[in-house]
N, C-alpha and C. Protein backbone atom coordinates (compact mmCIF):
# COMPACT_ATOMS: atom_id res chain seq x y z
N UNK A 1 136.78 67.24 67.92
CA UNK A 1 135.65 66.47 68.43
C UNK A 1 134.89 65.80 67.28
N UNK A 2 134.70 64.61 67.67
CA UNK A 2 134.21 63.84 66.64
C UNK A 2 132.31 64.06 66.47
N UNK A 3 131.72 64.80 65.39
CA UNK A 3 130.38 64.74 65.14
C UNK A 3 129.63 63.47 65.37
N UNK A 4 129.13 63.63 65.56
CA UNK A 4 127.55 62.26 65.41
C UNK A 4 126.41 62.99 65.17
N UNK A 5 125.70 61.76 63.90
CA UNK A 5 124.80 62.31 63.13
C UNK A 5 123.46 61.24 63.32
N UNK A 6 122.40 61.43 63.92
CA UNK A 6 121.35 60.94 64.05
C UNK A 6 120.61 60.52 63.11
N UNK A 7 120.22 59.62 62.08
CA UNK A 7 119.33 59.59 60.86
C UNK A 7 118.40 59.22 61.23
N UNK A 8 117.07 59.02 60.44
CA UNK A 8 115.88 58.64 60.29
C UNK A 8 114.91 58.67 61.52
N UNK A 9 115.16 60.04 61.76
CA UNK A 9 114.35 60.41 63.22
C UNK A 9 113.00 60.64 61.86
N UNK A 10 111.91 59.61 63.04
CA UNK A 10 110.62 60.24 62.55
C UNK A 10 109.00 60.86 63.15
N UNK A 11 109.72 60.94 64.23
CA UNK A 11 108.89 61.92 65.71
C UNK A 11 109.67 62.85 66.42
N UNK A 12 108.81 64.07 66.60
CA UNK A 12 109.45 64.95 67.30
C UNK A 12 109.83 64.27 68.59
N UNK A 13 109.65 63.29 69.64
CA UNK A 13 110.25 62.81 70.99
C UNK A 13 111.10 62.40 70.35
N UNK A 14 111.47 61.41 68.92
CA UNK A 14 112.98 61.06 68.45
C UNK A 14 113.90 62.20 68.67
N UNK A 15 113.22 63.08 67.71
CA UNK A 15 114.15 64.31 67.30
C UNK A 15 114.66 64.84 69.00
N UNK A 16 113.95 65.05 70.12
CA UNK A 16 114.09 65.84 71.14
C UNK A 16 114.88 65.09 72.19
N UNK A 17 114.59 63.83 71.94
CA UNK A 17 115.93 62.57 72.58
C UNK A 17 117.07 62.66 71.93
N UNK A 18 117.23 62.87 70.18
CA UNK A 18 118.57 62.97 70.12
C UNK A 18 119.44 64.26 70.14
N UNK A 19 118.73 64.89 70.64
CA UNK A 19 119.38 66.33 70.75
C UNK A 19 119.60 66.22 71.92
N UNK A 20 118.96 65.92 72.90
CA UNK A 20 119.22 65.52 74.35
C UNK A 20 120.32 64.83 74.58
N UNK A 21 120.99 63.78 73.59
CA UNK A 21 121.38 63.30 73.45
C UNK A 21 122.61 63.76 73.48
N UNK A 22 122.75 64.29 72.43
CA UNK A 22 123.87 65.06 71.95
C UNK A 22 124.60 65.24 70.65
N UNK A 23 123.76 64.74 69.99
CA UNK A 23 123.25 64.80 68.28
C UNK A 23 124.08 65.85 67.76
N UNK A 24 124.78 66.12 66.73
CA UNK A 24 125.50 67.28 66.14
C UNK A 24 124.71 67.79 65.18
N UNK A 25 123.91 66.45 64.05
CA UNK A 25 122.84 66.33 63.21
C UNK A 25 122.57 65.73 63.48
N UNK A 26 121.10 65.86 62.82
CA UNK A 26 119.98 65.29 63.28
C UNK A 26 119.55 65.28 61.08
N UNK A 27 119.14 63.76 61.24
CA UNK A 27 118.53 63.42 59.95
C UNK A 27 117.07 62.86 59.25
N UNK A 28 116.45 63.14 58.34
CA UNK A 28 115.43 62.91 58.26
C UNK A 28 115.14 62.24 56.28
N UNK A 29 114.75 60.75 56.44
CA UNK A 29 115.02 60.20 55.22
C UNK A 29 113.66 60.06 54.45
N UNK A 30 113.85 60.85 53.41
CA UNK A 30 112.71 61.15 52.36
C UNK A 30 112.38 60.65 51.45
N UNK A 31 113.49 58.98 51.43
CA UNK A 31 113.45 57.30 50.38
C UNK A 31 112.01 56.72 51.06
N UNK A 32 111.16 57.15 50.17
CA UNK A 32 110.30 56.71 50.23
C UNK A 32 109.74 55.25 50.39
N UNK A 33 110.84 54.30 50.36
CA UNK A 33 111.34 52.92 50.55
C UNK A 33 111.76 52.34 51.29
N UNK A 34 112.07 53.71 52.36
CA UNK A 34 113.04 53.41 53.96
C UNK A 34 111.77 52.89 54.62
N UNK A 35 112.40 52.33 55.76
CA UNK A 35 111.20 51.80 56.48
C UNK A 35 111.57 53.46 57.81
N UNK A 36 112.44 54.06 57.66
CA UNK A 36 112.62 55.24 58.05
C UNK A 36 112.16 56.88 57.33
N UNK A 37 111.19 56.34 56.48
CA UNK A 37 110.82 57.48 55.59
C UNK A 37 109.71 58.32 56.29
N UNK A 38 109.82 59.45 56.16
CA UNK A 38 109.27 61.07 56.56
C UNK A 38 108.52 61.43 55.91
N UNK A 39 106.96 62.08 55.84
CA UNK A 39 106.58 62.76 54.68
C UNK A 39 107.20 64.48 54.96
N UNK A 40 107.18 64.86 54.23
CA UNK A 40 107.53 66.22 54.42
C UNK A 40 106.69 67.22 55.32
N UNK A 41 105.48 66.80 55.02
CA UNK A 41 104.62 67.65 56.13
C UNK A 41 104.73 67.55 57.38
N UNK A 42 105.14 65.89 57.87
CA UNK A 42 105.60 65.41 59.29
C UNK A 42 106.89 66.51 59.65
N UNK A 43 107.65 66.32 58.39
CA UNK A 43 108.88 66.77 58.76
C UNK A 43 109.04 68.13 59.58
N UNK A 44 108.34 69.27 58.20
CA UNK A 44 107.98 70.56 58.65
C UNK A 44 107.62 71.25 60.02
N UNK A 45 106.62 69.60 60.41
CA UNK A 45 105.55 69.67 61.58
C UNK A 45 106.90 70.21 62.72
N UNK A 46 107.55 68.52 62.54
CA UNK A 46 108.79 68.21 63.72
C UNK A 46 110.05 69.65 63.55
N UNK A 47 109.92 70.34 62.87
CA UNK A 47 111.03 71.05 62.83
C UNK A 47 110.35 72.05 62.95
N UNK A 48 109.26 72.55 63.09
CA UNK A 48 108.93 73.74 64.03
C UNK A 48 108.74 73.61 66.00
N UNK A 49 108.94 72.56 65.62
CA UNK A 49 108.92 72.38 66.99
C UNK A 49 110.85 72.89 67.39
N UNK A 50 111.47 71.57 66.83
CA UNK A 50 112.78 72.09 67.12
C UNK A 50 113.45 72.76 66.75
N UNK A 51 113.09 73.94 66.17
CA UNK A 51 113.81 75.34 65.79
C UNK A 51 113.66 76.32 67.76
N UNK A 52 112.53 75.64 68.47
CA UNK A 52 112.52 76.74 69.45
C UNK A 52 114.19 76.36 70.69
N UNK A 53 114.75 75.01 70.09
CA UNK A 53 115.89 74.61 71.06
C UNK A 53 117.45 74.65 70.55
N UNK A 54 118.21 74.32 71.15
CA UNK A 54 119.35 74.17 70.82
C UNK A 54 119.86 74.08 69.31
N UNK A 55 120.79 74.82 68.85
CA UNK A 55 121.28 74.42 67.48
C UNK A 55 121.99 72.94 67.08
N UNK A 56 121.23 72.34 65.75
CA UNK A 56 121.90 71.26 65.62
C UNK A 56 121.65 71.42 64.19
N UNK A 57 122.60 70.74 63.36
CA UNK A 57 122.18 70.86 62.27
C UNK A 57 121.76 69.63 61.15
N UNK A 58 120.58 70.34 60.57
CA UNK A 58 119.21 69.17 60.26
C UNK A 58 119.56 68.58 58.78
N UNK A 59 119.19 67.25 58.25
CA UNK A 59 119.62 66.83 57.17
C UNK A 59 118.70 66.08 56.19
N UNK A 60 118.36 66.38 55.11
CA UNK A 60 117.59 65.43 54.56
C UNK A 60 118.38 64.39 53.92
N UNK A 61 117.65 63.26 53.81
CA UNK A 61 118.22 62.37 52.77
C UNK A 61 117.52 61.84 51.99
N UNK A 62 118.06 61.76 50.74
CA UNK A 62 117.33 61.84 49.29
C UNK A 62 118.18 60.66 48.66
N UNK A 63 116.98 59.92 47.57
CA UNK A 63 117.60 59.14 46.93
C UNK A 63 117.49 59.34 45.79
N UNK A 64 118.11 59.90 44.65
CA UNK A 64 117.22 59.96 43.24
C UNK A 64 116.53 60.53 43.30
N UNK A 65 116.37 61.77 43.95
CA UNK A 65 115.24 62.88 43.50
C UNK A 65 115.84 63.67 42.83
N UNK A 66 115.11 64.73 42.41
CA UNK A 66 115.55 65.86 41.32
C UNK A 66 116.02 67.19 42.18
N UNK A 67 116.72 67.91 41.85
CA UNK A 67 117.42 68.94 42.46
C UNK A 67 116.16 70.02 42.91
N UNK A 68 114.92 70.05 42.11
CA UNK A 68 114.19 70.71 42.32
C UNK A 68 112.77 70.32 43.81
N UNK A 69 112.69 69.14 43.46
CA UNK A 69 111.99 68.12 44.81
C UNK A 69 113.53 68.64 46.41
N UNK A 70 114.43 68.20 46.16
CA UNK A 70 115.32 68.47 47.30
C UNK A 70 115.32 69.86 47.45
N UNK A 71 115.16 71.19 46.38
CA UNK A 71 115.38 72.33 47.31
C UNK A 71 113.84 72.54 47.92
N UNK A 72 113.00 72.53 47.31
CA UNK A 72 111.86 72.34 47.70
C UNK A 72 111.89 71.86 49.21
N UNK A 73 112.35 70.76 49.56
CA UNK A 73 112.15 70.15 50.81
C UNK A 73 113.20 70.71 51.60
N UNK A 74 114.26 71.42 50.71
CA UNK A 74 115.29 72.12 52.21
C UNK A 74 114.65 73.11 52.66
N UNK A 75 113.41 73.71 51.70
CA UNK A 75 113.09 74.98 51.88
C UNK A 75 111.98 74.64 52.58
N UNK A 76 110.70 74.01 52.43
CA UNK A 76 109.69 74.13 52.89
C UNK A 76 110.05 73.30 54.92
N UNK A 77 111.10 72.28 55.18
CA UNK A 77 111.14 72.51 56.20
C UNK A 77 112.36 72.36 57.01
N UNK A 78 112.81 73.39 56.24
CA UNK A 78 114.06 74.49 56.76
C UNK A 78 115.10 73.66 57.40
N UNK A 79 116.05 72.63 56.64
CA UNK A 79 116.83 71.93 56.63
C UNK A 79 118.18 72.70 56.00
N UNK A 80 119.17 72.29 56.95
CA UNK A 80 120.64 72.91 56.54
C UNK A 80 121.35 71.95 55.18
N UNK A 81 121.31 70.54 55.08
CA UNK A 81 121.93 70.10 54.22
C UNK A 81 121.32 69.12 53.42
N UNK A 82 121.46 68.73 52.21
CA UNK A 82 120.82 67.56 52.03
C UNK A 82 121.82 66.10 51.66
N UNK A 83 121.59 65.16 52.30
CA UNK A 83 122.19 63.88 51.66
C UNK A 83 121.66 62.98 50.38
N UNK A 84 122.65 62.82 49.86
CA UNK A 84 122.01 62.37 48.38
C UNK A 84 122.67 60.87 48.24
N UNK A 85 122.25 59.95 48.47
CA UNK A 85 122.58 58.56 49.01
C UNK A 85 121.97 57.69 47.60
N UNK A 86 121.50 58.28 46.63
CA UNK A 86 121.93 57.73 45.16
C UNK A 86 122.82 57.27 44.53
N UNK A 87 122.23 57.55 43.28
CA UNK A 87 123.28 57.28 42.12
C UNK A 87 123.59 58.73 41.34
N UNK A 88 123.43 59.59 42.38
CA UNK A 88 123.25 61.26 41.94
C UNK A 88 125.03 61.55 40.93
N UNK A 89 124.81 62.15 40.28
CA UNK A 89 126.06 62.73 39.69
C UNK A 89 126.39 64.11 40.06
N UNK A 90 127.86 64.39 39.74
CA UNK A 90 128.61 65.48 40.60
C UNK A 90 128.00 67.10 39.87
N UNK A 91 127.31 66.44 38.40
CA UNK A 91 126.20 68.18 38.33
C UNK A 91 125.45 68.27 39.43
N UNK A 92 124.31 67.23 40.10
CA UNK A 92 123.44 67.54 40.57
C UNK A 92 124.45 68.02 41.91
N UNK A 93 125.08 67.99 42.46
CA UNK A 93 125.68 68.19 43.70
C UNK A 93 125.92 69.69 43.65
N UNK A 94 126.54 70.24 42.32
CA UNK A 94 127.15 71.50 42.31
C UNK A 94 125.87 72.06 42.45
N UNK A 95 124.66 71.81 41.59
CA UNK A 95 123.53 72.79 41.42
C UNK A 95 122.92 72.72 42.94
N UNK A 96 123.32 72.29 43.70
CA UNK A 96 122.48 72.53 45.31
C UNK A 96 123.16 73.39 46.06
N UNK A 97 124.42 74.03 45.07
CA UNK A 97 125.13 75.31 45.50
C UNK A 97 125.46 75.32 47.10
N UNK A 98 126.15 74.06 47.46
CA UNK A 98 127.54 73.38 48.45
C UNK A 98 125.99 73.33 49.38
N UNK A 99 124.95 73.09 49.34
CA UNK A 99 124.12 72.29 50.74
C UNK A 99 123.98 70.72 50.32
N UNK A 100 124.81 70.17 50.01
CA UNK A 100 124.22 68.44 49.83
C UNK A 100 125.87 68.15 49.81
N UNK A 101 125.84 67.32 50.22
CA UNK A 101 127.15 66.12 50.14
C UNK A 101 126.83 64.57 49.50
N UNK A 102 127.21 64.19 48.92
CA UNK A 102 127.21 62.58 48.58
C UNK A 102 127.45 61.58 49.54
N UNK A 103 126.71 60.74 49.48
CA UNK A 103 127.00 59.36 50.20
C UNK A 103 127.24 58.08 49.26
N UNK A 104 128.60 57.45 49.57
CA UNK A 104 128.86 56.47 48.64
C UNK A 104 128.76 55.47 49.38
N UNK A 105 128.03 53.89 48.92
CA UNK A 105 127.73 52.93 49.43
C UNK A 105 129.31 52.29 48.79
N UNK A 106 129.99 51.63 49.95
CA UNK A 106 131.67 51.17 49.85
C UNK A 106 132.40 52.25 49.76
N UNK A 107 133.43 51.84 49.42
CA UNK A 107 134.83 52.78 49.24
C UNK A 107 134.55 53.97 47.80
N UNK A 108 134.65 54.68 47.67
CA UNK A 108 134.71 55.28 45.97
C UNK A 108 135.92 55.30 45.34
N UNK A 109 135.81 54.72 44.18
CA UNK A 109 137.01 54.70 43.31
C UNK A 109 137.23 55.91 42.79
N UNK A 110 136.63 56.82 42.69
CA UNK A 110 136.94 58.58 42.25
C UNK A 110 135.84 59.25 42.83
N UNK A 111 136.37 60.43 43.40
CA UNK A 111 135.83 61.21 44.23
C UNK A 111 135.78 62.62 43.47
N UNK A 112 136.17 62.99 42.38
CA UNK A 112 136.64 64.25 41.72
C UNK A 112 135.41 64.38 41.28
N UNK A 113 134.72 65.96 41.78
CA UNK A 113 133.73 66.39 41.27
C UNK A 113 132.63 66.02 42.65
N UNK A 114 133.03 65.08 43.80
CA UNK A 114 131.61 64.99 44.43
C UNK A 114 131.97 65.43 45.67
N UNK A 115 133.59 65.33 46.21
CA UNK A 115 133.92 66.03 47.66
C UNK A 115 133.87 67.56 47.78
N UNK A 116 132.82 67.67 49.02
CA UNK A 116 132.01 68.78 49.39
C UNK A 116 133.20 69.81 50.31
N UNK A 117 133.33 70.90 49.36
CA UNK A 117 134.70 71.73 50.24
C UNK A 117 134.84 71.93 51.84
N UNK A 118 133.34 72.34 52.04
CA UNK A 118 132.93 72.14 53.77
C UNK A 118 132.71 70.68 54.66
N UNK A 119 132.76 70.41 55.94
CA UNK A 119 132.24 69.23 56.20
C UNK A 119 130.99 69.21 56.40
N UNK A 120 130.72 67.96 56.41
CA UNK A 120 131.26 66.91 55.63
C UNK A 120 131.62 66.79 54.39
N UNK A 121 132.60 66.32 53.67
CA UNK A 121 133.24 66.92 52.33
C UNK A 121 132.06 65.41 51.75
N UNK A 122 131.67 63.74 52.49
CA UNK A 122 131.07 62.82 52.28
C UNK A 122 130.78 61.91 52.95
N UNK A 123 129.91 60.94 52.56
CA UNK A 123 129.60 60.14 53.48
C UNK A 123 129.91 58.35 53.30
N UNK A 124 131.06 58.13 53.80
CA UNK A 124 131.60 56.31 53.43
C UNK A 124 130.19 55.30 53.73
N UNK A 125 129.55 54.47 53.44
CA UNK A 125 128.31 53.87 53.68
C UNK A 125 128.67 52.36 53.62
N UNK A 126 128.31 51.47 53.78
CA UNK A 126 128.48 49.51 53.19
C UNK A 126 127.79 50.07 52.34
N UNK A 127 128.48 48.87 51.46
CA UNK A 127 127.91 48.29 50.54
C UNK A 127 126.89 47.62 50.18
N UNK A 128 125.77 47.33 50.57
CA UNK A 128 124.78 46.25 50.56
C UNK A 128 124.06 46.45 49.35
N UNK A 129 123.74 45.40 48.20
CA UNK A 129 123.12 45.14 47.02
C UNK A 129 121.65 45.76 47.03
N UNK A 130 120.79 46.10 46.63
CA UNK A 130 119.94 46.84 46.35
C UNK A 130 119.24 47.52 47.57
N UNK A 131 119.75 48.07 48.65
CA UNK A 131 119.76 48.94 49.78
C UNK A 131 120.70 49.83 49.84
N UNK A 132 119.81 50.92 49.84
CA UNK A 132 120.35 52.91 49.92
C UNK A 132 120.77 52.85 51.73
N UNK A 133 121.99 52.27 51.98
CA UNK A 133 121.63 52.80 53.44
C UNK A 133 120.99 52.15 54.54
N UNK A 134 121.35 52.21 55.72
CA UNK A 134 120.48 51.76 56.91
C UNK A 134 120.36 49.91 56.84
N UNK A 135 121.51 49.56 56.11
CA UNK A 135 121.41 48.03 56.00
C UNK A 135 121.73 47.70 57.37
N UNK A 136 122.50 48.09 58.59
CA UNK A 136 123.19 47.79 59.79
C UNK A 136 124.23 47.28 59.28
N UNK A 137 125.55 47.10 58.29
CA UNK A 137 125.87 46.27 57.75
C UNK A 137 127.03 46.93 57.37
N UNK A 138 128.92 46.60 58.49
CA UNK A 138 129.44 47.77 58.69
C UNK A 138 130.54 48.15 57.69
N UNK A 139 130.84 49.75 57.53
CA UNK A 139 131.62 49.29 56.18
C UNK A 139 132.67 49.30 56.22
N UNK A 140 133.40 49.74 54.84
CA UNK A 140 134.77 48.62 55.23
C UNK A 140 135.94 50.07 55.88
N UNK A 141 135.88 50.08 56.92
CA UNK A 141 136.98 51.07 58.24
C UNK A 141 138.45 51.37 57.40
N UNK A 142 138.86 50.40 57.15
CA UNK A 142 140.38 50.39 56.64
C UNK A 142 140.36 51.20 55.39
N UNK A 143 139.07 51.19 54.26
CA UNK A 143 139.41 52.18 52.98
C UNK A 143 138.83 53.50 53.78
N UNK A 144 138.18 53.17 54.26
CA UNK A 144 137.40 54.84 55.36
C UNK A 144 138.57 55.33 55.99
N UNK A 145 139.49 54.68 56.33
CA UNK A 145 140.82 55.41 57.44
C UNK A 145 141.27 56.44 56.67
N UNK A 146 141.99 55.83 55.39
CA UNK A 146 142.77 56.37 53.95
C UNK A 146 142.14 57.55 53.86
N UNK A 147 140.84 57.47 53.41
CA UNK A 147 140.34 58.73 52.99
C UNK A 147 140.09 59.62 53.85
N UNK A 148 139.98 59.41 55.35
CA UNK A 148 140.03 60.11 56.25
C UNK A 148 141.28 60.99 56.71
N UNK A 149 142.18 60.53 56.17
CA UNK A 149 143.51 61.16 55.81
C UNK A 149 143.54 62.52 55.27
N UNK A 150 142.51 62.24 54.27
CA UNK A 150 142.66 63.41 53.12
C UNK A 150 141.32 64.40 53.40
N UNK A 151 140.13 63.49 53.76
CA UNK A 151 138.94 65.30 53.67
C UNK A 151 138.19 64.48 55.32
N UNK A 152 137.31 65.57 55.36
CA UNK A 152 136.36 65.19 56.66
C UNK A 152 135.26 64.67 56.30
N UNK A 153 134.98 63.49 56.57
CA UNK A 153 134.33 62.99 56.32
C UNK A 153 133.29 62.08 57.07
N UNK A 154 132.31 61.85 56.94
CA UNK A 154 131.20 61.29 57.42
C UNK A 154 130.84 59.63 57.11
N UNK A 155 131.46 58.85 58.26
CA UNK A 155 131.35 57.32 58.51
C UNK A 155 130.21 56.58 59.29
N UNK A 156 129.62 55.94 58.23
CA UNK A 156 127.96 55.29 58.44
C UNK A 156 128.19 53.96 57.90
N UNK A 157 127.32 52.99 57.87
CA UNK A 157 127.25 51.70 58.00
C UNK A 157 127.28 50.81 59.45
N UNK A 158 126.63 50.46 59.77
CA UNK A 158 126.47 49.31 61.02
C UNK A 158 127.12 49.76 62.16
N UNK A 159 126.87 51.20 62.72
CA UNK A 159 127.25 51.56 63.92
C UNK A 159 126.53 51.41 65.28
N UNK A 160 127.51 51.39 65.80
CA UNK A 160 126.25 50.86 67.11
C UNK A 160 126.97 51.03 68.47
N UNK A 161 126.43 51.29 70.08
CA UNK A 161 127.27 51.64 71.19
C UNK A 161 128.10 50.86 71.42
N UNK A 162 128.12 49.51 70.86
CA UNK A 162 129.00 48.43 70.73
C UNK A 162 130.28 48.50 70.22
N UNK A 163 130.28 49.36 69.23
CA UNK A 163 131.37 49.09 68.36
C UNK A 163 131.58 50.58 67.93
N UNK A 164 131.01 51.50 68.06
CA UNK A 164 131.27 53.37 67.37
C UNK A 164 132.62 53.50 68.28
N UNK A 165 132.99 52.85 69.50
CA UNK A 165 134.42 53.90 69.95
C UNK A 165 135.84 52.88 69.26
N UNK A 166 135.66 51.75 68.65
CA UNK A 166 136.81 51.14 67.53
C UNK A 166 136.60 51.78 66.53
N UNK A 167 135.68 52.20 65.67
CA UNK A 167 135.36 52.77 64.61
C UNK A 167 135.86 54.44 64.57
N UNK A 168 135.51 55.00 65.60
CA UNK A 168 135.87 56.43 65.82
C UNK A 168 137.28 56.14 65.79
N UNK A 169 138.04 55.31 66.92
CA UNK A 169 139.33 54.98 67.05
C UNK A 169 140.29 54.68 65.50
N UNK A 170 139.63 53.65 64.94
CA UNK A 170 140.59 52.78 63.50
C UNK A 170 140.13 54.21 62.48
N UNK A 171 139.13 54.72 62.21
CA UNK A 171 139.26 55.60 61.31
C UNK A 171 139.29 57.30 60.98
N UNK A 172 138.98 57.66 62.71
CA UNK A 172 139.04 58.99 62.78
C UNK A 172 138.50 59.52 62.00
N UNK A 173 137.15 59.84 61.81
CA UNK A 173 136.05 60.07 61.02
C UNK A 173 136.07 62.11 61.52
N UNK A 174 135.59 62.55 60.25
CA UNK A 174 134.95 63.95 61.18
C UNK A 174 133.97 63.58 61.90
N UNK A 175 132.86 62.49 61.52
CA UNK A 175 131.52 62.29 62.10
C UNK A 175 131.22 60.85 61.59
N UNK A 176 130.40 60.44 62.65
CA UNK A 176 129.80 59.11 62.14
C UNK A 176 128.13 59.30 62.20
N UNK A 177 127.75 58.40 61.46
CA UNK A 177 126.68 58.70 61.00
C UNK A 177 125.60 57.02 61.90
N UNK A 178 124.83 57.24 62.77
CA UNK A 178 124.07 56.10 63.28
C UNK A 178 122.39 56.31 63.04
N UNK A 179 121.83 55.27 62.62
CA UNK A 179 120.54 55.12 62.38
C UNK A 179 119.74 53.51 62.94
N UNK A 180 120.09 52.44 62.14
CA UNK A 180 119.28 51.23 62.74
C UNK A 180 120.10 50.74 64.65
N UNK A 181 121.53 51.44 64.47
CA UNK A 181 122.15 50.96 65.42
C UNK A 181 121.41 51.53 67.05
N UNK A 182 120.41 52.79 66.82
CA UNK A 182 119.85 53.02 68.21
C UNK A 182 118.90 52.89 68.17
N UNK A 183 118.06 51.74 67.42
CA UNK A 183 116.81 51.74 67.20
C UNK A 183 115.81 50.36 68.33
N UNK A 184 114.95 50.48 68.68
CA UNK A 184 114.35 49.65 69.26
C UNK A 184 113.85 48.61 68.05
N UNK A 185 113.08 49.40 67.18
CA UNK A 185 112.82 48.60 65.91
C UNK A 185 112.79 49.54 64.65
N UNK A 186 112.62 48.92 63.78
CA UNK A 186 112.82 50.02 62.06
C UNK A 186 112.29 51.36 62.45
N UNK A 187 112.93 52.62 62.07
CA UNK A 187 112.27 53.46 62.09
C UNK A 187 112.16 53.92 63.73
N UNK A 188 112.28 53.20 64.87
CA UNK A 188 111.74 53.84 66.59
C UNK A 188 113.31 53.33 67.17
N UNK A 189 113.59 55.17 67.17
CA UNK A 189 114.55 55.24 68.19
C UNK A 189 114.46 55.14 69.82
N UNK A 190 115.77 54.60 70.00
CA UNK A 190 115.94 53.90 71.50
C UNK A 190 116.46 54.93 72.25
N UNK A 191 116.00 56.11 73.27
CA UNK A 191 116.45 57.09 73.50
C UNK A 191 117.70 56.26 74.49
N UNK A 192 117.85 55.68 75.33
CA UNK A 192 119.10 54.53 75.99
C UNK A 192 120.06 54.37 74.93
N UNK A 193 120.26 53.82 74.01
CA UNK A 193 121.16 53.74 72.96
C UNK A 193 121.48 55.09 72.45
N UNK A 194 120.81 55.57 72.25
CA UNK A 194 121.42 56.74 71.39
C UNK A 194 122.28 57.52 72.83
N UNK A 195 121.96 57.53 74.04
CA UNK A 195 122.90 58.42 75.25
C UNK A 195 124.12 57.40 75.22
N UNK A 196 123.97 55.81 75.09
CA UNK A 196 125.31 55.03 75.01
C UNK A 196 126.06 55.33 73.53
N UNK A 197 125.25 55.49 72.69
CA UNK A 197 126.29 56.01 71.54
C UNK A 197 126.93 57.05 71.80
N UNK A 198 126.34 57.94 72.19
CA UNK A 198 126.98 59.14 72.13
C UNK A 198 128.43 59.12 73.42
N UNK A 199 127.78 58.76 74.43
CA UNK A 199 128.56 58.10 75.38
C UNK A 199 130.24 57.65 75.03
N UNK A 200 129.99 56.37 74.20
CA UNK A 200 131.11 56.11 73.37
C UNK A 200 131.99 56.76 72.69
N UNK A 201 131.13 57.50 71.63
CA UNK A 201 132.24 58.68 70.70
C UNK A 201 133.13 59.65 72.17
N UNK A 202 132.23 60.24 72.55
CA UNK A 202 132.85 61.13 73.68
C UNK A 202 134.17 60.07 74.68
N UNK A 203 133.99 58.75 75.14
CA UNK A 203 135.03 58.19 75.39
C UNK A 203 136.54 58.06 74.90
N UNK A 204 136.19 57.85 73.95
CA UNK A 204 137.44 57.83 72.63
C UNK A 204 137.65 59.33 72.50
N UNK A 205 137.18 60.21 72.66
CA UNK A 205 137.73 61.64 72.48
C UNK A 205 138.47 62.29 73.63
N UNK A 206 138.12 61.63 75.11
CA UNK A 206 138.64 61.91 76.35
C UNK A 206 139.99 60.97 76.31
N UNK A 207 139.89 59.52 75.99
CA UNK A 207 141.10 59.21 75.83
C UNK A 207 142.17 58.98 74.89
N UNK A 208 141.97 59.81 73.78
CA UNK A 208 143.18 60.59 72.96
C UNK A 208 143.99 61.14 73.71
């Protein structure tokens, strides 16, 4: 079964629509630059709320922070993994002692030292020039297939109910990763889109 991963929820009714939903993760982006950015206290707030429901598992995403700011924030509001959607190197990955995976914007030309033994081992992203992410902007499927071959991996860039059951289909992802694609506007999720996303993945899994 193919995961889907919710990003840049930044209200608990986000968070409680995409679990409703059917969310596998659920993500929360701490780029202070996102127009999807969280303060941590919000975060904390929203995740005491949804610790009383269903298990899903919660994600930060970090750009260039320090290993010590990210455990800090896995710890203070009790997040399972963190995404590191930088220019992070494969020390900082080891020292988060296997809770963070990498996200590479395009294809990666070497992966040695950053694929995460558990899934998601990473995360395939577009490419877009000085944007971490969340460009809508889709990436390239055909080098995502390849590597999907080899680890489980997590496929993001320009997903949307439109187009996630070709994408699930051409690259057989462990999980795809959707954020601007269920959004009403930056940052405000579309609880309708996110039940047609999910909708979709689950299509393509019934007709395998």
């Amino acid at each position: 079964m193919t995961k889907i991963k919710i990003c840049g929820i930044k209200t608990v009714t986000d968070a409680l629509a995409a679990m409703e939903a059917g969310a596998d993760l659920i993500g929360f982006n701490f780029y202070p630059k996102s127009p999807r950015y969280i303060d941590v206290g919000i975060c904390r707030d929203i995740m005491s709320v949804m610790r009383k429901y269903g298990h899903v598992t919660y994600v930060g995403v970090f750009v260039n922070a320090s290993v010590e700011v990210i455990r800090a924030t896995i710890e203070t509001c009790g997040l399972s993994l963190a995404q590191l959607h930088g220019d992070e190197t494969p020390e900082i990955l080891s020292a988060l002692d296997g809770k963070a995976f990498k996200a590479f914007r395009g294809i990666p030309e070497n992966i040695d030292g950053f694929a995460r033994l558990d899934a998601p081992a990473f995360l395939v992203d577009a490419s877009v020039k000085g944007l971490y992410g969340g460009s809508g902007v889709t990436a390239d499927w055909s080098g995502a297939a390849e590597l999907a071959k080899k680890y489980p991996l997590l496929l993001a860039g320009g997903l949307t109910p439109e187009n996630v059951a070709e994408a699930v289909s051409r690259v057989k992802p462990w999980g795809v990763d959707v954020a601007s694609g269920v959004e009403s506007a930056p940052g405000e999720k579309d609880a309708g889109k996110m039940v047609e996303f999910v909708k979709e993945v689950k299509r393509v899994e019934i007709g395998r």
